[in-house]
Protein backbone atom coordinates (compact mmCIF):
# COMPACT_ATOMS: atom_id res chain seq x y z
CA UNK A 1 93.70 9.19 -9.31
CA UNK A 2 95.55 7.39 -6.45
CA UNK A 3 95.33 10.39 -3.97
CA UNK A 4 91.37 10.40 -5.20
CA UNK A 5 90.44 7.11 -4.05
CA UNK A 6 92.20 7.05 -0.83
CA UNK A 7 90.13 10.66 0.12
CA UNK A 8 86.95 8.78 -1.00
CA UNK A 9 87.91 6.26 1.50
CA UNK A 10 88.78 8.04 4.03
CA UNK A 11 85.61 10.36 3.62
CA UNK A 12 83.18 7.25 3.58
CA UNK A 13 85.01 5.77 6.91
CA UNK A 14 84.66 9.10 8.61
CA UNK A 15 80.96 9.08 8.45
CA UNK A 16 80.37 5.68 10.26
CA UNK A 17 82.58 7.29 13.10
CA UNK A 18 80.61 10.71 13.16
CA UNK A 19 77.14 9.14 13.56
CA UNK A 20 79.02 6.72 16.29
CA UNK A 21 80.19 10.13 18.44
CA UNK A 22 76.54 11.61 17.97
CA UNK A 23 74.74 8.45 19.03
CA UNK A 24 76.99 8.60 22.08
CA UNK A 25 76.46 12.70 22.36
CA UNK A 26 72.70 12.01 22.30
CA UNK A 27 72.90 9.30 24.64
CA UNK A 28 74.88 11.14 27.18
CA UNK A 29 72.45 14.47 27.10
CA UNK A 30 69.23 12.80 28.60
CA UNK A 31 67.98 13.68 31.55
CA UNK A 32 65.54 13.27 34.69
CA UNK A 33 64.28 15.34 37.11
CA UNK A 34 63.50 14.16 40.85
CA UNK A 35 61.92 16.52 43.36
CA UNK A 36 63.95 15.97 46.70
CA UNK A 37 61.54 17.07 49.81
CA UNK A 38 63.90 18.37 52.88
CA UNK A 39 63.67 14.87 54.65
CA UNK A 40 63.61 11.48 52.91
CA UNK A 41 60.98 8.97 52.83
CA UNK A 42 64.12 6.28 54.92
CA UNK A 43 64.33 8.91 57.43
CA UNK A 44 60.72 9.09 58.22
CA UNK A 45 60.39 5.19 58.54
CA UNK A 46 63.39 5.26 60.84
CA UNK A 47 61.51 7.86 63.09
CA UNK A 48 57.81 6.42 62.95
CA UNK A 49 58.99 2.56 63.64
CA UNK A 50 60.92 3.52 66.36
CA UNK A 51 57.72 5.38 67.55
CA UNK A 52 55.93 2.55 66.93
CA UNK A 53 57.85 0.43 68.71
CA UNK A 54 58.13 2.33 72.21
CA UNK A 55 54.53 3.47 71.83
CA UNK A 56 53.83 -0.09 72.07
CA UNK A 57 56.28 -1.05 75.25
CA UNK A 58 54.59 2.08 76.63
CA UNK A 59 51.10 1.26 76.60
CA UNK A 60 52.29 -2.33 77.81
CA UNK A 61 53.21 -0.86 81.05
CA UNK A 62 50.41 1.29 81.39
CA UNK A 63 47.83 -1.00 82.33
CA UNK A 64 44.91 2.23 82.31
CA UNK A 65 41.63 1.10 82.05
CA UNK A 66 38.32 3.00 81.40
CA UNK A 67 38.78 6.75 79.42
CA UNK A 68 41.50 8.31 79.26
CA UNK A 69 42.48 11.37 77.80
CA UNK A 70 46.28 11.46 76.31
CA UNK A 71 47.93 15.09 77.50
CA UNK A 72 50.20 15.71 74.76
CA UNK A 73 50.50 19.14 75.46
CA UNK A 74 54.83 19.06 76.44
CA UNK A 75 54.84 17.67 73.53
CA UNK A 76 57.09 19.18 70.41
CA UNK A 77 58.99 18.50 67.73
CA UNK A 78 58.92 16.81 64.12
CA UNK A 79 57.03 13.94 63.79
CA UNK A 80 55.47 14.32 67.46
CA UNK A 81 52.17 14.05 65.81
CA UNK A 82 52.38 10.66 64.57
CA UNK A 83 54.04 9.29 67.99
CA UNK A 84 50.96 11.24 69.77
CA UNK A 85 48.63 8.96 67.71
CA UNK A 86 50.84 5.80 68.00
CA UNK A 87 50.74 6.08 71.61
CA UNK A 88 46.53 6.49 71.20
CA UNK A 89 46.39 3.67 69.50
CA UNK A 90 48.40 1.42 71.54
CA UNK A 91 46.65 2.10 74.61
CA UNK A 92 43.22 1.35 72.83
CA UNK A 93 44.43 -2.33 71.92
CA UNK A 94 45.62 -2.46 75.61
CA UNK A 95 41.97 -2.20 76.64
CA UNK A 96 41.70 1.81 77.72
CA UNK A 97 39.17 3.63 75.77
CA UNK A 98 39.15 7.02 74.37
CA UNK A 99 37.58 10.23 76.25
CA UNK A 100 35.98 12.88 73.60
CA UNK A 101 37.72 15.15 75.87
CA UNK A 102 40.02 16.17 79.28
CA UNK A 103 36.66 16.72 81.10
CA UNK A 104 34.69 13.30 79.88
CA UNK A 105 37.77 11.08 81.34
CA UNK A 106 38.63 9.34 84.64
CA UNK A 107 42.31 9.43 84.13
CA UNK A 108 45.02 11.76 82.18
CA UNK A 109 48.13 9.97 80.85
CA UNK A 110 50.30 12.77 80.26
CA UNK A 111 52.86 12.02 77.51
CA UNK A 112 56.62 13.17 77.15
CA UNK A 113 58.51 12.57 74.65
CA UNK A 114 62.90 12.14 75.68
CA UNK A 115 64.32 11.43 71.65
CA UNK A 116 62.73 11.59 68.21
CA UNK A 117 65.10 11.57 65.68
CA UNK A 118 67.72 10.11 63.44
CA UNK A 119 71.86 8.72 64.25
CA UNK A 120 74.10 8.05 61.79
CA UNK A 121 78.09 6.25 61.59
CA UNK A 122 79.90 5.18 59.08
CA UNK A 123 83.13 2.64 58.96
CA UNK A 124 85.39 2.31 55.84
CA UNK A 125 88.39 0.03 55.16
CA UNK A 126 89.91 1.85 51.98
CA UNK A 127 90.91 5.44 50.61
CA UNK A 128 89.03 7.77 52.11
CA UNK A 129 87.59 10.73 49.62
CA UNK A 130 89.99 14.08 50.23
CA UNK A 131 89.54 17.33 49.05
CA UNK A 132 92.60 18.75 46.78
CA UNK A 133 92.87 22.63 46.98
CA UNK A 134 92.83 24.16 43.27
CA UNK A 135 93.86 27.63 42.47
CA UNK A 136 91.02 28.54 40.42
CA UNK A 137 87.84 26.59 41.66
CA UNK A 138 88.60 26.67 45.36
CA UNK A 139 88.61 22.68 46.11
CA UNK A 140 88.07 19.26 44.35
CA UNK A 141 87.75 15.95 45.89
CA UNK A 142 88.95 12.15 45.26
CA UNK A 143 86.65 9.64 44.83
CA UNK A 144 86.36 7.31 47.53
CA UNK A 145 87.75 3.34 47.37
CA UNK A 146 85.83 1.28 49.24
CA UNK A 147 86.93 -2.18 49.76
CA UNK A 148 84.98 -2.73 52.65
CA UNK A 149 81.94 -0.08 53.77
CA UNK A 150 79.13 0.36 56.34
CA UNK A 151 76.69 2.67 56.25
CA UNK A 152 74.61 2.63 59.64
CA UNK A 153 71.16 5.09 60.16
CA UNK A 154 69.44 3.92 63.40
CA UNK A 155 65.80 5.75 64.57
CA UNK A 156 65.35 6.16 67.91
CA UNK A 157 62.78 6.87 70.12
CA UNK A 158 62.33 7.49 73.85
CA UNK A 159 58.14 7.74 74.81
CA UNK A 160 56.96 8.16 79.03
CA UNK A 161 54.14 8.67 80.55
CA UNK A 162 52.22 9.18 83.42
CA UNK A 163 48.67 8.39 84.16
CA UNK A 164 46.54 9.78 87.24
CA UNK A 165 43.53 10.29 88.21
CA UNK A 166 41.65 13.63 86.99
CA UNK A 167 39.59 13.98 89.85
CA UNK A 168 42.00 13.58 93.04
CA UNK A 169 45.36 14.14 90.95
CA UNK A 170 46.44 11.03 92.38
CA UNK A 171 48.87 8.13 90.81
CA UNK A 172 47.22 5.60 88.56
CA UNK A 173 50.20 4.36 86.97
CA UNK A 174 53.94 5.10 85.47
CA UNK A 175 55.65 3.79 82.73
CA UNK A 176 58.61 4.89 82.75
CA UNK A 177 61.17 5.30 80.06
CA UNK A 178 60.45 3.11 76.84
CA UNK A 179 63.05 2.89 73.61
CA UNK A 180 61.74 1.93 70.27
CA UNK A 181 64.82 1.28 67.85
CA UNK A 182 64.85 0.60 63.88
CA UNK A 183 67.92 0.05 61.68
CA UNK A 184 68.83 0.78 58.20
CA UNK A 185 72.72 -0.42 57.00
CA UNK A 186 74.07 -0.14 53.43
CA UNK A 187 77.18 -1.98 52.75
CA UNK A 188 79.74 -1.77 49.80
CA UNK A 189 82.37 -5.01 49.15
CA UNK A 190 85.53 -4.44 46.83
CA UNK A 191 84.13 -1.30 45.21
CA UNK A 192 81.51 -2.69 42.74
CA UNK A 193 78.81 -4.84 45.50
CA UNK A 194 76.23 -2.84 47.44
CA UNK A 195 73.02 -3.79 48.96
CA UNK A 196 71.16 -2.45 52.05
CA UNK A 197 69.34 -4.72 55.13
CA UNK A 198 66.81 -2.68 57.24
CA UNK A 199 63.82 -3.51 59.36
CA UNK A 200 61.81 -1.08 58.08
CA UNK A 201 59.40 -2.91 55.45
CA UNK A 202 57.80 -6.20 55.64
CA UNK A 203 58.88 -8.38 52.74
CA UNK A 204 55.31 -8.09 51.08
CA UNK A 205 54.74 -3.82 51.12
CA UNK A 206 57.13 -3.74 47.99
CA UNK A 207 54.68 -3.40 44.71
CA UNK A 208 54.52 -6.42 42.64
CA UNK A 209 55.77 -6.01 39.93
CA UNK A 210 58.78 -3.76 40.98
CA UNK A 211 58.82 -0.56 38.91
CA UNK A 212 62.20 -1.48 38.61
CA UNK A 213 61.39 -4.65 37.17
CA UNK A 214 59.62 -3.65 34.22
């Protein structure tokens, strides 16, 4: 009777402990799945607020007046398109106006573009991740210890032009080479704090309330 009891017990405290291990079984098998494009929305902002930003020193120095027709034809590259149009609009707030076409304006501004893109460095104070050579599956890595990380993506652009006169082909005006710059750092502190500063958003673009909030 003795050895009955004590399997009753045991049996009764072994179910508590199975559903415990399924709740955590079900809890660990749920999933999500996120389309990832080839190039990230941060990358993007990086490029077009550079391009914003030397688009605007650009069309600063201009100083074209009348219509104009932007030559973008030397023009390639990713994201080209949107600096082409950044540059249009810059020069209309600057006072030039807009020719339907090469023919219909008084002066070209032929555009080139020097730098379009994305650079990235990174410091760490800490243990580096390193990759362990297994027999069987090739390589594994370490995790990383951080104690003190920066992550640094700056965009850069580099936007000239020159402007002359479609008639006589002669010199209206130069602007030389113009930089636009934008930042984006991520930091990690003793392993566990992270948080990010960037100029890429104004404070009030964010939705209200944040998805992330709910």
């Amino acid at each position: 009777m003795r050895t009955g009891g004590i399997s009753r017990r045991i049996h009764r405290a072994r179910i508590p402990l199975l559903l415990a291990a399924a709740g955590f079984g079900l809890a660990g098998c749920s999933t999500s799945h996120v389309t990832t494009p080839a190039r990230s929305a941060t990358e993007q902002l990086l490029i077009s607020t550079a391009a914003d930003q030397a688009a605007e020193r650009l069309a600063g120095r201009m100083a074209v007046q009348g219509s104009v027709y932007v030559d973008a034809a030397g023009v390639e590259g990713y994201d080209t398109k949107y600096a082409v149009s950044a540059v249009r609009d810059a020069l209309l707030r600057h006072g030039a106006a807009m020719a339907e076409n090469r023919d219909k304006a008084a002066t070209i501004v032929e555009l080139r573009v020097g730098a379009l893109s994305v650079d990235s460095e990174s410091s760490l104070l800490g243990i580096p991740s390193i990759d362990i050579p297994l027999p069987v599956s090739g390589t594994s890595s370490t995790p990383e210890i951080p104690l003190f990380k920066k992550e640094l993506t700056q965009g850069v652009a580099k936007l000239a032009a020159t402007a002359y006169d479609k008639n006589s082909g002669s010199l209206v005006s130069s602007s030389g080479p113009q930089y636009g710059f934008s930042n984006r750092a991520e930091w990690v502190l003793l392993l566990m704090l992270s948080w990010d500063t960037n100029d890429l958003l104004p404070p009030d673009t964010r939705p209200d309330p944040k998805p992330w909030d709910d």
